[in-house]
Protein backbone atom coordinates (compact mmCIF):
# COMPACT_ATOMS: atom_id res chain seq x y z
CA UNK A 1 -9.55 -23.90 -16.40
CA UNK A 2 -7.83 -22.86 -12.79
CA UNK A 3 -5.22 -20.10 -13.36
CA UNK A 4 -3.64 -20.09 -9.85
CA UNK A 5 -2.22 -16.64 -8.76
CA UNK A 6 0.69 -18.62 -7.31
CA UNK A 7 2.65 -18.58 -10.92
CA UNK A 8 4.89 -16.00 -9.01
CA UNK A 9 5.41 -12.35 -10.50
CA UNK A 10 9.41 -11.49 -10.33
CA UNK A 11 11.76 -9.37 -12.38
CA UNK A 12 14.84 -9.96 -13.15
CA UNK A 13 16.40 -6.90 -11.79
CA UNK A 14 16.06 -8.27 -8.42
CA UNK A 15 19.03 -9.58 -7.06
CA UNK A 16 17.88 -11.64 -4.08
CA UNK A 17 16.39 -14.29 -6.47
CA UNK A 18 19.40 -16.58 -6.47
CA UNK A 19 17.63 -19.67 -8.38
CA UNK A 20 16.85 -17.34 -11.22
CA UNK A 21 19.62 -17.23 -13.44
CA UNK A 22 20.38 -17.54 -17.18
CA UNK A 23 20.83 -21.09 -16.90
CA UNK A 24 16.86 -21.16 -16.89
CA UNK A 25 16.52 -19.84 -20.68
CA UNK A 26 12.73 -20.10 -20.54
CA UNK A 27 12.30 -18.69 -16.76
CA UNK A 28 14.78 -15.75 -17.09
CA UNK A 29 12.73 -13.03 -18.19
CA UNK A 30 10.67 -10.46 -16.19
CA UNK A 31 6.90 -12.16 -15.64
CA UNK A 32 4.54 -9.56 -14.75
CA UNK A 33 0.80 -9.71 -14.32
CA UNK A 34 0.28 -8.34 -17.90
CA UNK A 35 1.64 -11.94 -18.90
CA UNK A 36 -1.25 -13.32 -16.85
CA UNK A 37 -3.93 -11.01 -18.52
CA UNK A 38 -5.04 -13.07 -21.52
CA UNK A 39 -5.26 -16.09 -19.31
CA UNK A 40 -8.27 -14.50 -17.22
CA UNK A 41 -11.21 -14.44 -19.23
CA UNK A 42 -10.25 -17.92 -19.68
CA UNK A 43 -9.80 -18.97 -15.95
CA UNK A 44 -12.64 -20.37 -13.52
CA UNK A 45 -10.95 -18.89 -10.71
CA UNK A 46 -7.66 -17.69 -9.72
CA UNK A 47 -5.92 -17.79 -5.73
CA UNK A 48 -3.64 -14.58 -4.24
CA UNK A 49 -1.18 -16.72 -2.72
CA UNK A 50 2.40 -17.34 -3.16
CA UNK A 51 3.34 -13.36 -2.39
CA UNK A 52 4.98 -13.88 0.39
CA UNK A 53 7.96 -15.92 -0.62
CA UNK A 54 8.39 -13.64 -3.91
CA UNK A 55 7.91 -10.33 -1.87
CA UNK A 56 11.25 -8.51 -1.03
CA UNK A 57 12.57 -9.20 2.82
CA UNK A 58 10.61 -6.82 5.46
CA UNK A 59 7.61 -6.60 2.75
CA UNK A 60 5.01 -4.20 3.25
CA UNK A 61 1.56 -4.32 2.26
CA UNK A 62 1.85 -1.82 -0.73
CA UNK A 63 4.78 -4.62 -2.31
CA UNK A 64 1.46 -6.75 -2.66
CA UNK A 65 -1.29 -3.81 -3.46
CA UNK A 66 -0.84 -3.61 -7.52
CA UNK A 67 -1.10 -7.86 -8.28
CA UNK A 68 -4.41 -7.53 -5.88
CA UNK A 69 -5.89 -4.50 -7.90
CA UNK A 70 -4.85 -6.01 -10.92
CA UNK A 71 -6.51 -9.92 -10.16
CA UNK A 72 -9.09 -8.18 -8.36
CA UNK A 73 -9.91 -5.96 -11.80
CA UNK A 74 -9.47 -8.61 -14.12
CA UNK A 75 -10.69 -11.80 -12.44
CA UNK A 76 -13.57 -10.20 -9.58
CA UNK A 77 -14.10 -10.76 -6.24
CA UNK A 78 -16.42 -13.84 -7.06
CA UNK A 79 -13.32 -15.66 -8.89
CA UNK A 80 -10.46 -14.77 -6.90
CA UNK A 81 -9.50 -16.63 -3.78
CA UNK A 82 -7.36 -15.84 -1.00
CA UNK A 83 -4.66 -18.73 -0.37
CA UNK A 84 -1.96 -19.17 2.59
CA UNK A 85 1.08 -20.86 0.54
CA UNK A 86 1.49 -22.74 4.10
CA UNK A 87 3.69 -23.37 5.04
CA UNK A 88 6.45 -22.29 2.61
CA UNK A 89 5.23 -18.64 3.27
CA UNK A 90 7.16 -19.48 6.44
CA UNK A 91 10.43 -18.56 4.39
CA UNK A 92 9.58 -15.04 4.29
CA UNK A 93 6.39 -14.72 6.25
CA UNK A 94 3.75 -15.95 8.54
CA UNK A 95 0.38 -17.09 8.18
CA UNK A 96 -1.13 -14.31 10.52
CA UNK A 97 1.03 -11.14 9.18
CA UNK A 98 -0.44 -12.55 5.38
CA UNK A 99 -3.73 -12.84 6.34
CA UNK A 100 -3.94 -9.61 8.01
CA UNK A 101 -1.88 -8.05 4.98
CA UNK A 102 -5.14 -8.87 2.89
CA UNK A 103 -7.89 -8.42 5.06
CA UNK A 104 -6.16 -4.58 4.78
CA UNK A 105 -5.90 -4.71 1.20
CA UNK A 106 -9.11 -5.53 0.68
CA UNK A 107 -10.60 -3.74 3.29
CA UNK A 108 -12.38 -1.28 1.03
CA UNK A 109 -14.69 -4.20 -1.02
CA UNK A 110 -17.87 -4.40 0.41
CA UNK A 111 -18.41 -7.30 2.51
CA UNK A 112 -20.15 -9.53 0.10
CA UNK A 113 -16.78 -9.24 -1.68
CA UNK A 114 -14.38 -9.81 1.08
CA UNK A 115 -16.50 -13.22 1.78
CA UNK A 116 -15.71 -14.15 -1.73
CA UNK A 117 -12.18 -13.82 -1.51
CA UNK A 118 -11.42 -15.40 2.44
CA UNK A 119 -13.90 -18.09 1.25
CA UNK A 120 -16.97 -18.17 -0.58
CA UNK A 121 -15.55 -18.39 -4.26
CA UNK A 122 -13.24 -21.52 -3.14
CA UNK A 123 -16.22 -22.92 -1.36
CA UNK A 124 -17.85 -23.15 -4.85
CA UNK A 125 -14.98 -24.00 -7.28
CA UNK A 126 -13.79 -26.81 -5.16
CA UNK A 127 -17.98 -27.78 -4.28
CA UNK A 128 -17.43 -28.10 -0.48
């Protein structure tokens, strides 16, 4: 089973969200990365992607830094993957500023780590 990060976090109490509205009964609810938890043990692998175009306008890279600790802790370096969402992170984003937004996030893992995520573990789920 692939649980892809890209399920988009959001809460309701955002305002800037103008597709989410009551009209989408089974959507309109806050969806938080404890809803994701008892997916993981279950999951293969899992991508950080998709951020971006959730992430308030003018993100910075502490808006992204709790879903990374929290798919880092439950899924590992060695089944999480690092993803672009190009080019619809173009809506709120670029591909460099992302990138560069999780090479510092992740700049603490050891290197091993850091290969996982910018590569290695999609190297092996997809068997290129």
């Amino acid at each position: 089973m692939k649980v892809d990060a890209h399920q988009h976090f959001w809460t309701t109490a955002r305002s800037d969200y103008g597709w989410l509205t009551p009209d989408l009964a089974p959507l309109w609810r806050d969806f938080l990365p404890s809803d994701l938890a008892p997916l993981a043990p279950l999951a293969q692998a899992s991508n950080f992607s998709g951020m971006v175009t959730e992430a308030p306008p003018g993100y910075a890279d502490d808006a992204f830094s709790p879903y990374f600790a929290f798919l880092l802790s439950r899924f590992g370096a060695q089944r999480l993957m690092w993803g672009s969402d190009w080019p619809v992170l173009n809506l709120n984003g670029d591909y460099a500023s992302w990138h560069a937004c999780v090479e510092r996030l992740s700049s603490s893992l050891v290197e091993e780590d850091r290969a996982a995520i910018f590569g290695e573990t999609a190297r092996s789920f997809y068997r290129l």
